[in-house]
Protein backbone atom coordinates (compact mmCIF):
# COMPACT_ATOMS: atom_id res chain seq x y z
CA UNK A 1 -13.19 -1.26 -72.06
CA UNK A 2 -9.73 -0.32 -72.48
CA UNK A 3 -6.91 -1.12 -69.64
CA UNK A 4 -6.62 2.24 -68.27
CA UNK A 5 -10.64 2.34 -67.65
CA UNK A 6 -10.68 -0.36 -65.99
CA UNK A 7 -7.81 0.16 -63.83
CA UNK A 8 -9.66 3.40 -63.13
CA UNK A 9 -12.57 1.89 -62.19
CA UNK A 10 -10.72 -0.77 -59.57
CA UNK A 11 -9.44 2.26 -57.68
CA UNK A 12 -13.14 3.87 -57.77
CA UNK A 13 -13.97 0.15 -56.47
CA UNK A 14 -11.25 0.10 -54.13
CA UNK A 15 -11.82 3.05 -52.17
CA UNK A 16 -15.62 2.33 -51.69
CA UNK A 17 -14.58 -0.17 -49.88
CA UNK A 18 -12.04 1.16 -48.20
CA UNK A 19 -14.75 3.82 -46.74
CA UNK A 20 -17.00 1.22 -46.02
CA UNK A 21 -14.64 -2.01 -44.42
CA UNK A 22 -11.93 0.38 -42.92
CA UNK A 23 -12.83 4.02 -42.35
CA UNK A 24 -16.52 3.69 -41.02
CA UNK A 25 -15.24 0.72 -38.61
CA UNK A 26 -12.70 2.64 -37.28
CA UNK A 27 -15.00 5.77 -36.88
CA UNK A 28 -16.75 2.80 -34.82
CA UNK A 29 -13.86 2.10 -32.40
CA UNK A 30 -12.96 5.83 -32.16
CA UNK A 31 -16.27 6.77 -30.65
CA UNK A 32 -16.00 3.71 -28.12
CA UNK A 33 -12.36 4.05 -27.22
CA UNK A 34 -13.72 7.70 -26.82
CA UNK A 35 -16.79 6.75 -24.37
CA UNK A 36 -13.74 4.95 -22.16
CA UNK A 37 -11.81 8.20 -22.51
CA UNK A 38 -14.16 10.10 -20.87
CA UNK A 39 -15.49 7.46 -18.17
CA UNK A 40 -11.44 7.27 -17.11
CA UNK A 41 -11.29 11.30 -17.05
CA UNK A 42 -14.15 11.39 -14.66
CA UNK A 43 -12.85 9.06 -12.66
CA UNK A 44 -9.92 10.54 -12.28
CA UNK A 45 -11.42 14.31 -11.62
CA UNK A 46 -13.35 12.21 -8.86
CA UNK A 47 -10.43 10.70 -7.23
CA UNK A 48 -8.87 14.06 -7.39
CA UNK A 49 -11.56 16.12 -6.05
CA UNK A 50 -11.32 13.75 -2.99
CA UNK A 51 -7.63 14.13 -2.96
CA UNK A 52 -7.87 17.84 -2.42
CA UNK A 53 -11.09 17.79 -0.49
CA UNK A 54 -8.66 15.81 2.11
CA UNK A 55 -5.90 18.20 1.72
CA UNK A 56 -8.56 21.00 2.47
CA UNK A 57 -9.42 19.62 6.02
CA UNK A 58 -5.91 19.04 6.81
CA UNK A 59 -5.53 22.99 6.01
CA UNK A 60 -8.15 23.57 7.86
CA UNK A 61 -6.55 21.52 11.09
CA UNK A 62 -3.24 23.63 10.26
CA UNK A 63 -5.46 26.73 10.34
CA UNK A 64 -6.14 26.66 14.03
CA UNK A 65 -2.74 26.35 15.20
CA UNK A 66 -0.58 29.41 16.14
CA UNK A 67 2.27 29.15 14.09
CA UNK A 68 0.81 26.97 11.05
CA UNK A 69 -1.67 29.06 10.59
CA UNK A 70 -0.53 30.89 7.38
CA UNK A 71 0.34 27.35 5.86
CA UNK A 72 -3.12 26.01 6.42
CA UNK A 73 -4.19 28.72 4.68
CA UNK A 74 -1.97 28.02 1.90
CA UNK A 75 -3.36 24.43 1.85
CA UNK A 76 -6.81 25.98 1.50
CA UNK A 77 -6.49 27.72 -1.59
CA UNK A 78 -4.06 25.12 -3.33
CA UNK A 79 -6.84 23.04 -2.74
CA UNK A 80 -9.33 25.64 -4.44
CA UNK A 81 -6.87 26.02 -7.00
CA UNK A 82 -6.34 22.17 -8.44
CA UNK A 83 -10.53 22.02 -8.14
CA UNK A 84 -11.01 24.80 -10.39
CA UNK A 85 -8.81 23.20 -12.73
CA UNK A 86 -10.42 19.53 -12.35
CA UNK A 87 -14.11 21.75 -13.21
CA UNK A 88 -11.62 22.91 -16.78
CA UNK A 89 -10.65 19.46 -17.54
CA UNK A 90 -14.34 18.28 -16.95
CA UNK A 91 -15.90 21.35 -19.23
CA UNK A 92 -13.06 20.66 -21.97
CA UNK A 93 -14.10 16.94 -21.83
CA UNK A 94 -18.16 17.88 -22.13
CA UNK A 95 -17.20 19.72 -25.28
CA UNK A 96 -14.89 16.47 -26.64
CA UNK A 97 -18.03 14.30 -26.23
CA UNK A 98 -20.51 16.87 -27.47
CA UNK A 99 -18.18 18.07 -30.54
CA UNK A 100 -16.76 15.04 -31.51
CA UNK A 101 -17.77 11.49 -30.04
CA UNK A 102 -21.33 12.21 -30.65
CA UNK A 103 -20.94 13.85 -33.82
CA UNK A 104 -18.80 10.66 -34.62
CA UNK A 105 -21.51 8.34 -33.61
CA UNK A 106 -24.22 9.94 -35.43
CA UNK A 107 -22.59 10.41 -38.89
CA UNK A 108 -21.11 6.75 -38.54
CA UNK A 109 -24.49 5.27 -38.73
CA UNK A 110 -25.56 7.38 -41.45
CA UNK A 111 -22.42 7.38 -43.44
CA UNK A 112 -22.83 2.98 -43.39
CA UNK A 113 -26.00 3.53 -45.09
CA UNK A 114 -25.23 6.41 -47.43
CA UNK A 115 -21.67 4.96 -48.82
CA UNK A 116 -23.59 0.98 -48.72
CA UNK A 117 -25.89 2.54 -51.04
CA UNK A 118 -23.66 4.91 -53.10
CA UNK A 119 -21.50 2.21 -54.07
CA UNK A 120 -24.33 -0.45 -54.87
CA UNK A 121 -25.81 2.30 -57.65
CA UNK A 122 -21.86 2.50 -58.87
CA UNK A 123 -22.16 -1.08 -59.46
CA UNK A 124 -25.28 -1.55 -60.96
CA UNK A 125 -24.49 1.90 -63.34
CA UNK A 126 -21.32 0.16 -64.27
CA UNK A 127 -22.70 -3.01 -64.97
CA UNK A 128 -25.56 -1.65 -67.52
CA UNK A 129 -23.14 0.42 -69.43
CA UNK A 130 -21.10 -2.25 -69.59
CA UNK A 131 -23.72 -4.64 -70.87
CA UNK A 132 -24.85 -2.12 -73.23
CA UNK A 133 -21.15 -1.81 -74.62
CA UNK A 134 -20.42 -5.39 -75.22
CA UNK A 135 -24.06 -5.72 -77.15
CA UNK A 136 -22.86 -2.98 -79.44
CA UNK A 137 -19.26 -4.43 -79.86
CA UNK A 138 -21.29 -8.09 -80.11
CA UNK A 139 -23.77 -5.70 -83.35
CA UNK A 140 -20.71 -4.88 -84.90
CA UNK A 141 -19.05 -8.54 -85.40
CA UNK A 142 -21.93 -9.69 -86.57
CA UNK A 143 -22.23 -7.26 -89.48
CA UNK A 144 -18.82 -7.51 -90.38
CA UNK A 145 -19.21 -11.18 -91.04
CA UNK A 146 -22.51 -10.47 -93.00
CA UNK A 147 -20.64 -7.69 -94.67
CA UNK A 148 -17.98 -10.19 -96.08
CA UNK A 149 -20.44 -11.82 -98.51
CA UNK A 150 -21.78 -10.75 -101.85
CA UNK A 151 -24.10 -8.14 -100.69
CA UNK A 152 -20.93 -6.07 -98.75
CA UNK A 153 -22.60 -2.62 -100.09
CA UNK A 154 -26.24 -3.61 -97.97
CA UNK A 155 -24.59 -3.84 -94.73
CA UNK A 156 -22.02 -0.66 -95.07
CA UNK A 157 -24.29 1.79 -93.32
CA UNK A 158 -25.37 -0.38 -90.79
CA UNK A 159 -22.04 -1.14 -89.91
CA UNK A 160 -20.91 2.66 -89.61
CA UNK A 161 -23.94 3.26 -87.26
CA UNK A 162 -23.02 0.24 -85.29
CA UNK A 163 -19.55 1.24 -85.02
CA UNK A 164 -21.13 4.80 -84.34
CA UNK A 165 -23.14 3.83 -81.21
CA UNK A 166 -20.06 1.16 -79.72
CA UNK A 167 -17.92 4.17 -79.90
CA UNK A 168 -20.46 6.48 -77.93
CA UNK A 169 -21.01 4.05 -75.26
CA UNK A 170 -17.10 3.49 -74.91
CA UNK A 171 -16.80 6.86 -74.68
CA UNK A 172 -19.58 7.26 -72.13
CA UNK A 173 -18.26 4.16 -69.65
CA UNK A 174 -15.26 6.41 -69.36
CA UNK A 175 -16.82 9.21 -68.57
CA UNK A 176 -18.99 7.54 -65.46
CA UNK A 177 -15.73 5.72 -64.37
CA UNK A 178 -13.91 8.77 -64.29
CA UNK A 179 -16.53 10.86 -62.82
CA UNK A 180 -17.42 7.75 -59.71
CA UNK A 181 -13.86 7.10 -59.76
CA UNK A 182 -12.94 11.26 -59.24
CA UNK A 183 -15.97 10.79 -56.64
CA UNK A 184 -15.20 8.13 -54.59
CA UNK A 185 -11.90 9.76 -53.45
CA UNK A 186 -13.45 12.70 -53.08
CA UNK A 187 -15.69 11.12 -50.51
CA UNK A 188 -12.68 9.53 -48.98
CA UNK A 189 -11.04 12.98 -48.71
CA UNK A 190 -13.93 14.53 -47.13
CA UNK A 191 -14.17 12.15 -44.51
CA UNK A 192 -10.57 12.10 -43.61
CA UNK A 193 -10.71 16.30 -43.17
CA UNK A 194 -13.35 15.73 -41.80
CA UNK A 195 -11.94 13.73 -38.69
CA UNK A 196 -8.55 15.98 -39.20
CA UNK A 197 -10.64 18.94 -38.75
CA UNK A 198 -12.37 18.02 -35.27
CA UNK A 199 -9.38 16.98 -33.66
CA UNK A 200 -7.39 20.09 -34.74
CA UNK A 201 -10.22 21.84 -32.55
CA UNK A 202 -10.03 19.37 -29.94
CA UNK A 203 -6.37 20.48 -29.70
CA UNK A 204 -6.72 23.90 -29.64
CA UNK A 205 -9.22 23.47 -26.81
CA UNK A 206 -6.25 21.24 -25.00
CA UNK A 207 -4.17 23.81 -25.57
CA UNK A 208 -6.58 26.80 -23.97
CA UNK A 209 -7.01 24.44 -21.15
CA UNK A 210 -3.28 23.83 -20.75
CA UNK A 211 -2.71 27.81 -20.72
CA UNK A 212 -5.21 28.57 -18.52
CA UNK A 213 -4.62 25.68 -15.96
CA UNK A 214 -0.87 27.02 -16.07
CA UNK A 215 -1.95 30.65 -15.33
CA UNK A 216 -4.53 29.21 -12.63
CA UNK A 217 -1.82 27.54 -10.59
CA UNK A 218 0.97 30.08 -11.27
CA UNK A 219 -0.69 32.42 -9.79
CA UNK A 220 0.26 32.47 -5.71
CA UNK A 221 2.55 29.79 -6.43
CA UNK A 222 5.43 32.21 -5.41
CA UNK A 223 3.70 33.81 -2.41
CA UNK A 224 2.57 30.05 -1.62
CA UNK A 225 6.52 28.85 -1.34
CA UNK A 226 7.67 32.15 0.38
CA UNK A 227 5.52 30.64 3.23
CA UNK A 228 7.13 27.40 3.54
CA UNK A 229 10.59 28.52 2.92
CA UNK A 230 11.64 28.49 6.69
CA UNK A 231 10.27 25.48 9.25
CA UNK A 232 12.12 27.52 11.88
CA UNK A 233 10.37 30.89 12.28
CA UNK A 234 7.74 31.08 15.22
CA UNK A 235 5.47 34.27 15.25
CA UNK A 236 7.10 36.76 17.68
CA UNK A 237 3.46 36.17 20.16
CA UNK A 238 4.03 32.35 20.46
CA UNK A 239 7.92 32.38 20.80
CA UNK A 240 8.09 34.89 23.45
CA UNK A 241 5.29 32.90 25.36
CA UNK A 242 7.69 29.92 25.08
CA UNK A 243 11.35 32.02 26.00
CA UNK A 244 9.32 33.45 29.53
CA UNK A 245 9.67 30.04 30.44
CA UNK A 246 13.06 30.08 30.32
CA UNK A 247 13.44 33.08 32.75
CA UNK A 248 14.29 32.41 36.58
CA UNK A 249 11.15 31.94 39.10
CA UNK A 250 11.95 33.65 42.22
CA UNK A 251 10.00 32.70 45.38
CA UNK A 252 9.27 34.60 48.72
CA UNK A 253 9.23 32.10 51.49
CA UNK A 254 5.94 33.36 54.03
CA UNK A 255 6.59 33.40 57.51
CA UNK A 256 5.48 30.38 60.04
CA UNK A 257 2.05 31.20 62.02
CA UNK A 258 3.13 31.31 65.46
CA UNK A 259 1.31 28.92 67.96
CA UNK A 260 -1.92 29.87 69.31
CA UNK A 261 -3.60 28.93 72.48
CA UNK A 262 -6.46 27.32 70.18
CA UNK A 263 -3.61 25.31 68.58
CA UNK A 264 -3.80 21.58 69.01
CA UNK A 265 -0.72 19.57 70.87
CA UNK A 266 -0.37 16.74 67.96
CA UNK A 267 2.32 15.24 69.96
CA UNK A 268 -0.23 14.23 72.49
CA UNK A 269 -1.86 12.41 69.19
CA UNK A 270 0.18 10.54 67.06
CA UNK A 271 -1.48 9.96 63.73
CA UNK A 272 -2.37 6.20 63.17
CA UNK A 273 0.15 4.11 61.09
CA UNK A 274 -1.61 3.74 57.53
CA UNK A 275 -0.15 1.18 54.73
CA UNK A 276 2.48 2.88 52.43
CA UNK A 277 0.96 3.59 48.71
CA UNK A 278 1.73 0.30 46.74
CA UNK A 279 3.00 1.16 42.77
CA UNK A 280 0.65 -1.04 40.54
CA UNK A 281 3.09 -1.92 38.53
CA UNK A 282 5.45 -3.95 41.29
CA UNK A 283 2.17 -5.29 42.44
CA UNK A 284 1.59 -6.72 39.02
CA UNK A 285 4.27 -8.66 39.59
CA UNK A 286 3.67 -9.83 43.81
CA UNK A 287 2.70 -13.22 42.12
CA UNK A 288 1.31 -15.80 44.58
CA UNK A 289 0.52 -13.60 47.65
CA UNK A 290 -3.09 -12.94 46.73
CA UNK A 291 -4.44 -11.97 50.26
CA UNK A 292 -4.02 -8.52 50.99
CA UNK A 293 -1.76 -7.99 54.35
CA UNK A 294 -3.13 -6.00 57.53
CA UNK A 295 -0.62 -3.78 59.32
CA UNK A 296 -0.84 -4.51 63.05
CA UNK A 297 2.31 -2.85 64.04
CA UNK A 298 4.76 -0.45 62.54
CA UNK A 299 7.08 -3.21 62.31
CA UNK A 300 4.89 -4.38 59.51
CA UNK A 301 4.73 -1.05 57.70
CA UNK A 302 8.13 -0.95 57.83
CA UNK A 303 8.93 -4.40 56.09
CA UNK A 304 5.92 -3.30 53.97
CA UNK A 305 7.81 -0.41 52.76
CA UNK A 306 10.98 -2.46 52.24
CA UNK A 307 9.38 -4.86 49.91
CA UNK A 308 7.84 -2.56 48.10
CA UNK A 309 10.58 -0.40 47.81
CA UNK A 310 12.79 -3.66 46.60
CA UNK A 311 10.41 -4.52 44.27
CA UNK A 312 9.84 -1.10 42.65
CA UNK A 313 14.37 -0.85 42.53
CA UNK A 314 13.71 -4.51 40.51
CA UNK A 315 11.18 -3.16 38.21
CA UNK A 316 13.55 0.04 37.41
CA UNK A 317 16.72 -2.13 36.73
CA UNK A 318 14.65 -4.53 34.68
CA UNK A 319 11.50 -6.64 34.60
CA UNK A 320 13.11 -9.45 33.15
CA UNK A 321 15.35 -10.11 36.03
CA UNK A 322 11.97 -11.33 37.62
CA UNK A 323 10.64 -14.05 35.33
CA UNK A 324 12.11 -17.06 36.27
CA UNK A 325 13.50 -19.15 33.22
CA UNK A 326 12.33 -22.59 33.07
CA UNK A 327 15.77 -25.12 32.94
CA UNK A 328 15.71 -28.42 31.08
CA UNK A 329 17.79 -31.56 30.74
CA UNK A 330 18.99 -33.34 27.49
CA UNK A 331 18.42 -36.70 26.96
CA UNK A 332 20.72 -37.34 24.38
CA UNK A 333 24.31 -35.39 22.96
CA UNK A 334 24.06 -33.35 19.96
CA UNK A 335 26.45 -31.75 18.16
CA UNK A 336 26.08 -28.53 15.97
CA UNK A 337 29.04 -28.92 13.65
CA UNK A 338 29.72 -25.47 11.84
CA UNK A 339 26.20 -24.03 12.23
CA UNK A 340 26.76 -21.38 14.79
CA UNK A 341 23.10 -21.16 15.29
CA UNK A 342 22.97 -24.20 17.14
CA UNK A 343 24.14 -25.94 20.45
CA UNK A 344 26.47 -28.70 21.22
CA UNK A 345 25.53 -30.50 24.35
CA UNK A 346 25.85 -33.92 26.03
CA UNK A 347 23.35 -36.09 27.41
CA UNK A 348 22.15 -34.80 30.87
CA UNK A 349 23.89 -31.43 30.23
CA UNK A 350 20.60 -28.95 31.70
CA UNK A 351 19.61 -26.05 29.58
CA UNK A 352 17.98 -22.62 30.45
CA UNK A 353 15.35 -22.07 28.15
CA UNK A 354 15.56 -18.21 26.96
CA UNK A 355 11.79 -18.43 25.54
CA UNK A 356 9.56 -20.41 27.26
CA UNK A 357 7.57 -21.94 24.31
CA UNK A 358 9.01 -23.59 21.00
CA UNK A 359 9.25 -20.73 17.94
CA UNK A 360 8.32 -22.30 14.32
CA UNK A 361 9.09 -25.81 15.62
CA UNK A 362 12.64 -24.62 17.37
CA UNK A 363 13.50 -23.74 21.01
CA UNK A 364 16.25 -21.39 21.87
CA UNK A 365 18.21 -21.97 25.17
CA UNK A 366 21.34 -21.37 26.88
CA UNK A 367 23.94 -24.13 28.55
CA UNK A 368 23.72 -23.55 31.86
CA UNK A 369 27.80 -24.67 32.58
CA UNK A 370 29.04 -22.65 29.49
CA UNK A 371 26.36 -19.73 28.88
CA UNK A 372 26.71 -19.97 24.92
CA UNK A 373 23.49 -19.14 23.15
CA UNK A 374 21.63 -21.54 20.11
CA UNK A 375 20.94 -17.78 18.86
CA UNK A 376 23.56 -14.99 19.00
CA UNK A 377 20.71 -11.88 18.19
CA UNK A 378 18.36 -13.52 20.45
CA UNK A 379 18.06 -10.11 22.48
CA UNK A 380 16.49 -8.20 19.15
CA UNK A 381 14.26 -10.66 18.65
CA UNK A 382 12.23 -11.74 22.66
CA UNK A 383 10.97 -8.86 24.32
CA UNK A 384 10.22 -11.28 27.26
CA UNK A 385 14.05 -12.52 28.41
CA UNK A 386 16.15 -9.57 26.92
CA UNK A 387 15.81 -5.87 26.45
CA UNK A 388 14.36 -5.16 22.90
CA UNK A 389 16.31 -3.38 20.34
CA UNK A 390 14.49 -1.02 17.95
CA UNK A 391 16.23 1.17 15.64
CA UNK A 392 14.58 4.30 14.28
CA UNK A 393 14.92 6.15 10.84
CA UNK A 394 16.08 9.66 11.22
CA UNK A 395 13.27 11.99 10.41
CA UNK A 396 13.90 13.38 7.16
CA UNK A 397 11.78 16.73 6.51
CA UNK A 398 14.67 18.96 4.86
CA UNK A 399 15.90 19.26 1.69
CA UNK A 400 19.37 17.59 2.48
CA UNK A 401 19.25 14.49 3.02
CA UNK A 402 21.20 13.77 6.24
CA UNK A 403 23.69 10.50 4.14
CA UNK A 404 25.51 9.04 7.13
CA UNK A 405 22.68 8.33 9.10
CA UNK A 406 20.69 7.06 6.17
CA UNK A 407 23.59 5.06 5.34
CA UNK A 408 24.01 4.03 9.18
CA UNK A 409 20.29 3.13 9.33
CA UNK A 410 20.19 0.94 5.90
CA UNK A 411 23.47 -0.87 7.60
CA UNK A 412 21.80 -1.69 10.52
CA UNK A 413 18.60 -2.68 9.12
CA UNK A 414 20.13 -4.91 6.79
CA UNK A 415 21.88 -6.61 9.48
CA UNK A 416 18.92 -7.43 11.36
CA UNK A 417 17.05 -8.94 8.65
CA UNK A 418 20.16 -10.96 7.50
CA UNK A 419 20.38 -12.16 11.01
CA UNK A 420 16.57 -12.90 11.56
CA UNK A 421 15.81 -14.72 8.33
CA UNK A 422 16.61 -19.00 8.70
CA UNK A 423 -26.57 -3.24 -47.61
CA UNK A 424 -28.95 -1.63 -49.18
CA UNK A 425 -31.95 1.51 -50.10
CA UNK A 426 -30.54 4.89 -48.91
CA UNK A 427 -32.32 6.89 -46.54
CA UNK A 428 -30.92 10.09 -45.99
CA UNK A 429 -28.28 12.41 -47.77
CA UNK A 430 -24.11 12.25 -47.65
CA UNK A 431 -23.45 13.14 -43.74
CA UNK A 432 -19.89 14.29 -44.56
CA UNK A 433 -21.54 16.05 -47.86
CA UNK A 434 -21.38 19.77 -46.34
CA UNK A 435 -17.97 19.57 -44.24
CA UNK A 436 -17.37 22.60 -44.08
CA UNK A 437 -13.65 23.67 -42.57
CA UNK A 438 -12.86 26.25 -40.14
CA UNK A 439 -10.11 28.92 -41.29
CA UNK A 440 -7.29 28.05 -38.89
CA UNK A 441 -6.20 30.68 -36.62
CA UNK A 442 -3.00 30.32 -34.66
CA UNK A 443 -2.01 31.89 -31.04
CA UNK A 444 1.08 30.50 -30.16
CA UNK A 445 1.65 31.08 -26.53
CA UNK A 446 4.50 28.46 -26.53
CA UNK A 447 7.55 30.85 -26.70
CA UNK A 448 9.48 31.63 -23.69
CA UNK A 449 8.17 34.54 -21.44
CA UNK A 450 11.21 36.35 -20.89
């Protein structure tokens, strides 16, 4: 066999197996990688189908109030909207597995068998031509060296038919290389358009699906933002409802009921002194007088009403001023060096304790001769001795952002936390045998509507 046949006949070789150890895995992985495909499309549809079922109800709160009523409404069908396009994804994604990952799976399993086989009869074709060729080429030295002797003219014919058959079988192992050679890439070719072909459809569906989601939710998109573009407008109804309140009330004072002779002489009958109302919230804090008192005289009453009127003044100028803080005495000097966090004291120096138990193994106090603090911020941080700070975010619903009090908030924030931190028979034909491709028809709806 001459060099170029059997260079021929490695490719033919070559891309059997390339069908059969690359191609054929791979369609393999394709249709699993496709399986996950779908399972993460659906679960995504789901999530979003819950997404806007939410949004839905919230419309439907909006709907039922008088001046977000339109925008509930608006919620509504946005809500409509992104579902019909989750039921397009999920149709488009029906047709990938019914089109494509099945059709995958089934011709994979056929193709193993059909190219296993194909390429076994290649083999064993090539290998009896080839033993038939080097038989005839083994005929032919043998009746040259027979030739050589005395009787040369006896063996002439025999050697021209021997040299007559090694030449038709040479001629004939080129012809089935080149032919299984020439078919082998054939079948490689087919499979690859094949695979090119059903993903140039699975595009064009993509791309209808794209198109018409686009239209779907371009449709009231415009009349949907004219109904958000002002937070201020009230319908006229509900705002002149709100302005009457603004108007003056005027009053007409009726006239006294002069006295009748069936009227009763109260000053004859002075009503019985009754215990002033008590506010729950100073009595919260009447701590150790458990037993209730009985008003004897209106002296009482009256001291009754003082107390309770003191008490209620404490509670408005501050609860705090009420709790008693415990005071201790140090039994040895410490001193706190450069950490301002800490105290300096001597021994027997008394301390007022500004929480009353010990925070992550520390107390915090303040010297009762000197009033420095162990903790300067100690008033963000106990709700119980000081007044608590809290600092709020400014809302933030517009479209310009409001800088200086972000910046002001971020400032302050950052203070606090700085602070608080210390093979074989084939059964079946070729499946890629009839692939038959569509005629490609373009609609290019990507230019620029103008």
């Amino acid at each position: 066999m001459s060099r170029s046949a059997e260079e021929v006949n490695k490719l033919a070789e070559s891309t059997y197996k390339n069908v059969m150890e690359q191609f054929n895995p791979g369609l393999r992985n394709l249709v699993n990688l496709g399986k996950n495909y779908e399972k993460s499309v659906s679960a995504m549809t789901l999530a979003g189908k819950l997404y806007f079922d939410a949004l839905s109800k919230i419309g439907e709160n909006a709907a039922v109030s008088p001046v977000s009523r339109e925008l509930g409404v608006v919620l509504t069908e946005i809500s409509e909207v992104h579902r019909k396009v989750h039921l397009e994804l999920e149709e488009n994604f029906k047709r990938f597995h019914r089109e494509i990952i099945a059709e995958l799976e089934r011709k994979t399993d056929m193709d193993v068998k059909y190219m296993t086989a194909t390429f076994k009869r290649y083999q064993m074709e090539h290998k009896m031509k080839q033993d038939s060729l080097e038989k005839s080429q083994a005929d032919l030295k043998k009746l040259r060296r027979k030739s050589q002797g005395k009787n040369a003219n006896k063996y002439e014919n025999k050697e021209s038919e021997c040299l007559e058959s090694l030449t038709s079988r040479q001629m004939d192992m080129q012809l089935f290389i080149a032919d299984g050679c020439k078919e082998a890439l054939l079948e490689e070719k087919r499979r690859f358009c094949f695979l090119v072909d059903k993903h140039c459809m699975l595009s064009y569906q993509f791309s209808s699906f794209h198109d018409k989601a686009r239209d779907i939710l371009s449709e009231k998109l415009s009349s949907w933002q004219d109904q958000c573009k002002d937070a201020t407008s009230m319908p006229e109804s509900v705002l002149s409802m709100i302005e009457g309140l603004r108007q003056p009330v005027s009053i007409t004072p009726l006239p006294s009921p002069s006295p009748s002779r069936h009227s009763v002489n109260m000053s004859n009958h002075p009503a019985p002194l009754q215990r002033a109302p008590t506010s729950p919230l100073a009595s919260m804090f009447n701590q150790g007088n458990n037993t209730p008192n009985v008003t004897t005289s209106s002296s009482h009453s009256t001291g009754m009403e003082d107390s309770n009127l003191a008490r209620s003044v404490s509670v408005a100028t501050g609860l705090n001023n009420m709790v008693k803080r415990p005071r201790v005495r140090t039994i040895f000097p410490h001193t706190a060096g450069n950490n301002s966090t800490l105290l300096s004291f001597d021994e027997g120096d008394v301390v007022i304790l500004l929480i009353p138990d010990e925070r992550d193994g520390w107390m915090y106090g303040e010297m009762e001769k000197t009033g420095n603090r162990s903790v300067v911020n100690l008033h963000h941080q106990d709700t119980e001795t000081d007044e608590a700070t809290m600092i709020l975010p400014p809302a933030d619903y517009s479209d310009t952002p409001q800088r200086n009090t972000v910046n002001n908030y971020t400032s302050s924030t950052s203070t606090i936390a700085t602070n608080s931190n210390h093979h074989h028979s084939p059964t079946g034909g070729n499946p890629f045998a009839t692939v038959r491709l569509r005629p490609t028809v373009t609609n290019d709806r990507s230019a620029p509507v103008i």
